[in-house]
Protein backbone atom coordinates (compact mmCIF):
# COMPACT_ATOMS: atom_id res chain seq x y z
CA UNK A 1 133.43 -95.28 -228.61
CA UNK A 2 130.55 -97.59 -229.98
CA UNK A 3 128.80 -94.62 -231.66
CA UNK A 4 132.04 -93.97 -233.52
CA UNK A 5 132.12 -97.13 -234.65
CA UNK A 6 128.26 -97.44 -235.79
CA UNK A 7 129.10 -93.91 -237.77
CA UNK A 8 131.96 -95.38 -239.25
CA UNK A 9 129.85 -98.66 -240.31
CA UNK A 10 127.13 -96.54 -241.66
CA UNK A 11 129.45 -94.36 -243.66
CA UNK A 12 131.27 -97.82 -245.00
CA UNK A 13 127.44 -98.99 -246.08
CA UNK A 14 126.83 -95.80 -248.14
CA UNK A 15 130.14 -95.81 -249.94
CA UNK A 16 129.35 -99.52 -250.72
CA UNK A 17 125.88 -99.09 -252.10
CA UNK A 18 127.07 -96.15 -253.88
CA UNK A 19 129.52 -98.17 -255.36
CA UNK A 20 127.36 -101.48 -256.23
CA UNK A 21 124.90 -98.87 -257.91
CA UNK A 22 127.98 -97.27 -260.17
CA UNK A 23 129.02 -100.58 -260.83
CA UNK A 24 126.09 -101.43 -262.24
CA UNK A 25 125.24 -98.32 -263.93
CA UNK A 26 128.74 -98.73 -265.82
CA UNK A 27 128.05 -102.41 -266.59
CA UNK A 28 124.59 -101.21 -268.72
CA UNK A 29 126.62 -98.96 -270.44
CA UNK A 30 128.84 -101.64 -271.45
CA UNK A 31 126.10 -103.43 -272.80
CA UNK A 32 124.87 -100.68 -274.80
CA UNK A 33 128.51 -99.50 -276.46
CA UNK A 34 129.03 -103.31 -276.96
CA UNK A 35 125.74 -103.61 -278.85
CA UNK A 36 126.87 -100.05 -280.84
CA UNK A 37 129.82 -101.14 -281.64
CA UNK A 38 129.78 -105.32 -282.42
CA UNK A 39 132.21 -106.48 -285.20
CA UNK A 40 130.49 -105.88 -287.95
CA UNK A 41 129.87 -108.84 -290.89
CA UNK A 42 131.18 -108.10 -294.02
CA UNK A 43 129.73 -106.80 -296.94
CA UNK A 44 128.41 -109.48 -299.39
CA UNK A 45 130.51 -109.92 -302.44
CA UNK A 46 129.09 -108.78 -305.85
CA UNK A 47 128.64 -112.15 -307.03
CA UNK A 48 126.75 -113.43 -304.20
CA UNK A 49 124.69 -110.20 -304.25
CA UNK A 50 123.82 -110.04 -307.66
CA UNK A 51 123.08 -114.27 -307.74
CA UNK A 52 120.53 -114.07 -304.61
CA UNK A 53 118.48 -110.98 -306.76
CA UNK A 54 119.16 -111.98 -310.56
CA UNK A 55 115.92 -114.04 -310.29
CA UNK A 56 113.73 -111.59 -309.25
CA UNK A 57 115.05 -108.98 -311.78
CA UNK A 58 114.97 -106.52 -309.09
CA UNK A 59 117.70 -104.05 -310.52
CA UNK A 60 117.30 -101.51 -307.50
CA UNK A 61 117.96 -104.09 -305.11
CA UNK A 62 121.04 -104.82 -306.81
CA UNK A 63 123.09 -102.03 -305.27
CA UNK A 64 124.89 -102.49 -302.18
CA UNK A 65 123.48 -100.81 -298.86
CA UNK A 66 125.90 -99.23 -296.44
CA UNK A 67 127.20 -102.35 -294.34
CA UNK A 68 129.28 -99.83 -291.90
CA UNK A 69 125.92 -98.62 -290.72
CA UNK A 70 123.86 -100.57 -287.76
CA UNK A 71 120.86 -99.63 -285.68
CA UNK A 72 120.82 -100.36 -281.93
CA UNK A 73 119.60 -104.12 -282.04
CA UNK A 74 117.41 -104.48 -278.58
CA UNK A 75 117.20 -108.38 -279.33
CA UNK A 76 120.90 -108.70 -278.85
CA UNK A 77 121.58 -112.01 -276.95
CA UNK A 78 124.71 -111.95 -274.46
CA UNK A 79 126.09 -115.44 -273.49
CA UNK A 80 126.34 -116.17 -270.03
CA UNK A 81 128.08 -118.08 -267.33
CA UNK A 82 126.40 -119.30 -264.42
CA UNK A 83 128.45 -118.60 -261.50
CA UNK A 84 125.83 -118.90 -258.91
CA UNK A 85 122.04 -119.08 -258.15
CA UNK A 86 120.96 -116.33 -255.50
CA UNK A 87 117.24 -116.62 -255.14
CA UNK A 88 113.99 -118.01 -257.28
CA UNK A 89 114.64 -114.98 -259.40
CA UNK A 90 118.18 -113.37 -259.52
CA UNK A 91 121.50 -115.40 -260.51
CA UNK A 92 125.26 -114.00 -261.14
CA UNK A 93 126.91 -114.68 -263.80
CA UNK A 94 130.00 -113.67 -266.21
CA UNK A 95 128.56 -112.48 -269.07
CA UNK A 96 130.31 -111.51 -272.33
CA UNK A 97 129.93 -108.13 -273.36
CA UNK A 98 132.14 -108.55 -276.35
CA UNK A 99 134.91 -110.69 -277.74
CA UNK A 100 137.65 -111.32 -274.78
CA UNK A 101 135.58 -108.65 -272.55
CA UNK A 102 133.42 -110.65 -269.94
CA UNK A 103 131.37 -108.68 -267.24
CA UNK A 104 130.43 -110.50 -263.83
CA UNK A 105 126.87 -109.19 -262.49
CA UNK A 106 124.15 -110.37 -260.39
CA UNK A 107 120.92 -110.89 -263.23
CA UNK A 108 117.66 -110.77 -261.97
CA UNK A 109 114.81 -112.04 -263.94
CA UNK A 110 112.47 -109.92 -265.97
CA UNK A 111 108.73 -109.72 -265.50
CA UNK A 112 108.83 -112.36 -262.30
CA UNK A 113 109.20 -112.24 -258.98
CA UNK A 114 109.86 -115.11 -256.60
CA UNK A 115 109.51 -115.90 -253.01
CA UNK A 116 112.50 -114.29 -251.10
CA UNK A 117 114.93 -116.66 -248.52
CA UNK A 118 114.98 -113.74 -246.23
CA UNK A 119 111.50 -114.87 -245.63
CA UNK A 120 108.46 -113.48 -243.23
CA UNK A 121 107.05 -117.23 -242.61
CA UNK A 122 107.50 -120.73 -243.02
CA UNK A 123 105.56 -121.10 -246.49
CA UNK A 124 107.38 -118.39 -248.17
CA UNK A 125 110.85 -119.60 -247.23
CA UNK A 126 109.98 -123.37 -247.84
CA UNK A 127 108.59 -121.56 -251.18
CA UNK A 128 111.79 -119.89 -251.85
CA UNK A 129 114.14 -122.99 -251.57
CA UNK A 130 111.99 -124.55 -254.06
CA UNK A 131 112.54 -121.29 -256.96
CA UNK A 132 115.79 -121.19 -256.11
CA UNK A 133 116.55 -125.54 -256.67
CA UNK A 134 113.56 -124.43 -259.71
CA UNK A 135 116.04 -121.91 -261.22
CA UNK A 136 118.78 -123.51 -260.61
CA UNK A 137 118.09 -127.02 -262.90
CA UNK A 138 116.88 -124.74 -265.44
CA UNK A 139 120.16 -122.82 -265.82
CA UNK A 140 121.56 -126.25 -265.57
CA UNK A 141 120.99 -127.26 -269.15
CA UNK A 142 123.88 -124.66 -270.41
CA UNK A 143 123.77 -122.21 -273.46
CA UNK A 144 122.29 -119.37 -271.06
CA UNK A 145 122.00 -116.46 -272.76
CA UNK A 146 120.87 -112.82 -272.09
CA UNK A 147 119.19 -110.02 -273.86
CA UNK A 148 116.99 -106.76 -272.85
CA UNK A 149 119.34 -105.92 -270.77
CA UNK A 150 118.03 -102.80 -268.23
CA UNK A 151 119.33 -101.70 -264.88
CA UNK A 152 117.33 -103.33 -262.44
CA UNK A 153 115.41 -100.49 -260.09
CA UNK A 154 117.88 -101.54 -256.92
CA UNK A 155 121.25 -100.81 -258.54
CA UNK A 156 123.73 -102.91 -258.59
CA UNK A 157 122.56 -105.93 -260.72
CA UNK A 158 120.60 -105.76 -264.24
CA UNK A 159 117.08 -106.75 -264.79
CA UNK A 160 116.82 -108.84 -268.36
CA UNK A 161 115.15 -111.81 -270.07
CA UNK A 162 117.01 -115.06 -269.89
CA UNK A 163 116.53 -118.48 -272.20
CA UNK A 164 118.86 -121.42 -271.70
CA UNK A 165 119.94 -124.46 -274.54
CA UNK A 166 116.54 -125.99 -273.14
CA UNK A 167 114.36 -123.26 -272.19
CA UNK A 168 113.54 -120.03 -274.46
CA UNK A 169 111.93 -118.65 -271.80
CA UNK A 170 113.14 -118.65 -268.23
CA UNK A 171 110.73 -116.27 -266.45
CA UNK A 172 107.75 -117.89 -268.30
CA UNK A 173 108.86 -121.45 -267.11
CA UNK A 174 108.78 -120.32 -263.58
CA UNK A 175 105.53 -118.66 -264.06
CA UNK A 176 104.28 -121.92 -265.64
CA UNK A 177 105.74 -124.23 -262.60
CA UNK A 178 104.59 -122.30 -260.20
CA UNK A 179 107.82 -120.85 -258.46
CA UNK A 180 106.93 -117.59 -259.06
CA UNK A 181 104.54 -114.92 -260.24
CA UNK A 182 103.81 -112.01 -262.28
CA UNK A 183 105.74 -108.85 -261.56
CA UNK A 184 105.59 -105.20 -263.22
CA UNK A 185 108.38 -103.56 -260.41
CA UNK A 186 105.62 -102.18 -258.40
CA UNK A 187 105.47 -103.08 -255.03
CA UNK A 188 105.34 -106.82 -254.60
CA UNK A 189 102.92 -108.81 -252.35
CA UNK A 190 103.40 -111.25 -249.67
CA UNK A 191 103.91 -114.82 -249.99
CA UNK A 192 102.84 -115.58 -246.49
């Protein structure tokens, strides 16, 4: 009986992480489209465009460029809402994707990595509480924001770089205080 149960557990963790993974497979996707397809600002009138290059005498200039038509912008900020701090280095939020469309993920920080509460020692757990209270002021000050958005190499939460009202920065301000340290998503070393 308690090996059906274990198999039954086991099967309920795969469908799980298979589903955290789609989720956030489907929420970078979102991103993307929502970049691709952001209301567009109208065109300038022919007054205004005419005025701004009259001085210059720059007739070519003069003659309206298709408005309809917009690269992929990777500098795209999303604005966020803090729901929670996790660890030194990931936080969820409810971000919005687009007007009246608001996505809730876990975000994890680009470029850093902190010391982890599931910790292997004393230091790196004391360490931990201390990127995580770090993080959490930061994110304090409001006006979070998002952009770079990637799929982090876990699933299930997306890896981007994050500046606050405050802080333009946030990776670079825990790098700077000490909470946490370089990271390039190889394998990460020991705090211990």
């Amino acid at each position: 009986m308690s090996v059906t149960r274990h198999l039954a557990f086991a099967a309920l963790a795969l469908r799980r992480h298979r589903v955290v993974a789609l989720v956030g497979a489907i929420f970078a996707l979102g991103f993307t489209v929502g970049t691709l397809l952001r209301p567009l600002s109208p065109p300038q009138s022919a007054t205004s465009f005419e005025t701004a290059h009259a001085a210059t005498g720059d007739v070519e200039s003069m003659t309206p460029v298709n408005t309809n038509l917009r690269k992929f912008d990777v500098q795209t900020m999303y604005p966020a809402e803090v729901v929670r701090v996790i660890d030194g280095d990931t936080f969820q939020a409810r971000v919005q994707v687009w007007p009246g469309l608001s996505v809730d993920t876990k975000v994890r920080l680009r470029n850093i990595d902190a010391p982890e509460l599931h910790a292997r020692c004393a230091d790196e757990l004391k360490k931990a509480e201390a990127a995580r209270a770090a993080l959490d002021m930061i994110l304090a000050a409001g006006g979070v924001t998002i952009s770079r958005v990637g799929i982090d190499k876990y699933g299930g939460r997306v890896d981007a770089l994050v500046a606050t009202r405050d802080t333009a920065d946030v990776s670079t301000a825990l790098l700077n205080g000490g909470w946490a340290r370089s990271y390039d998503g190889g394998r990460r070393g020991s705090w211990c």
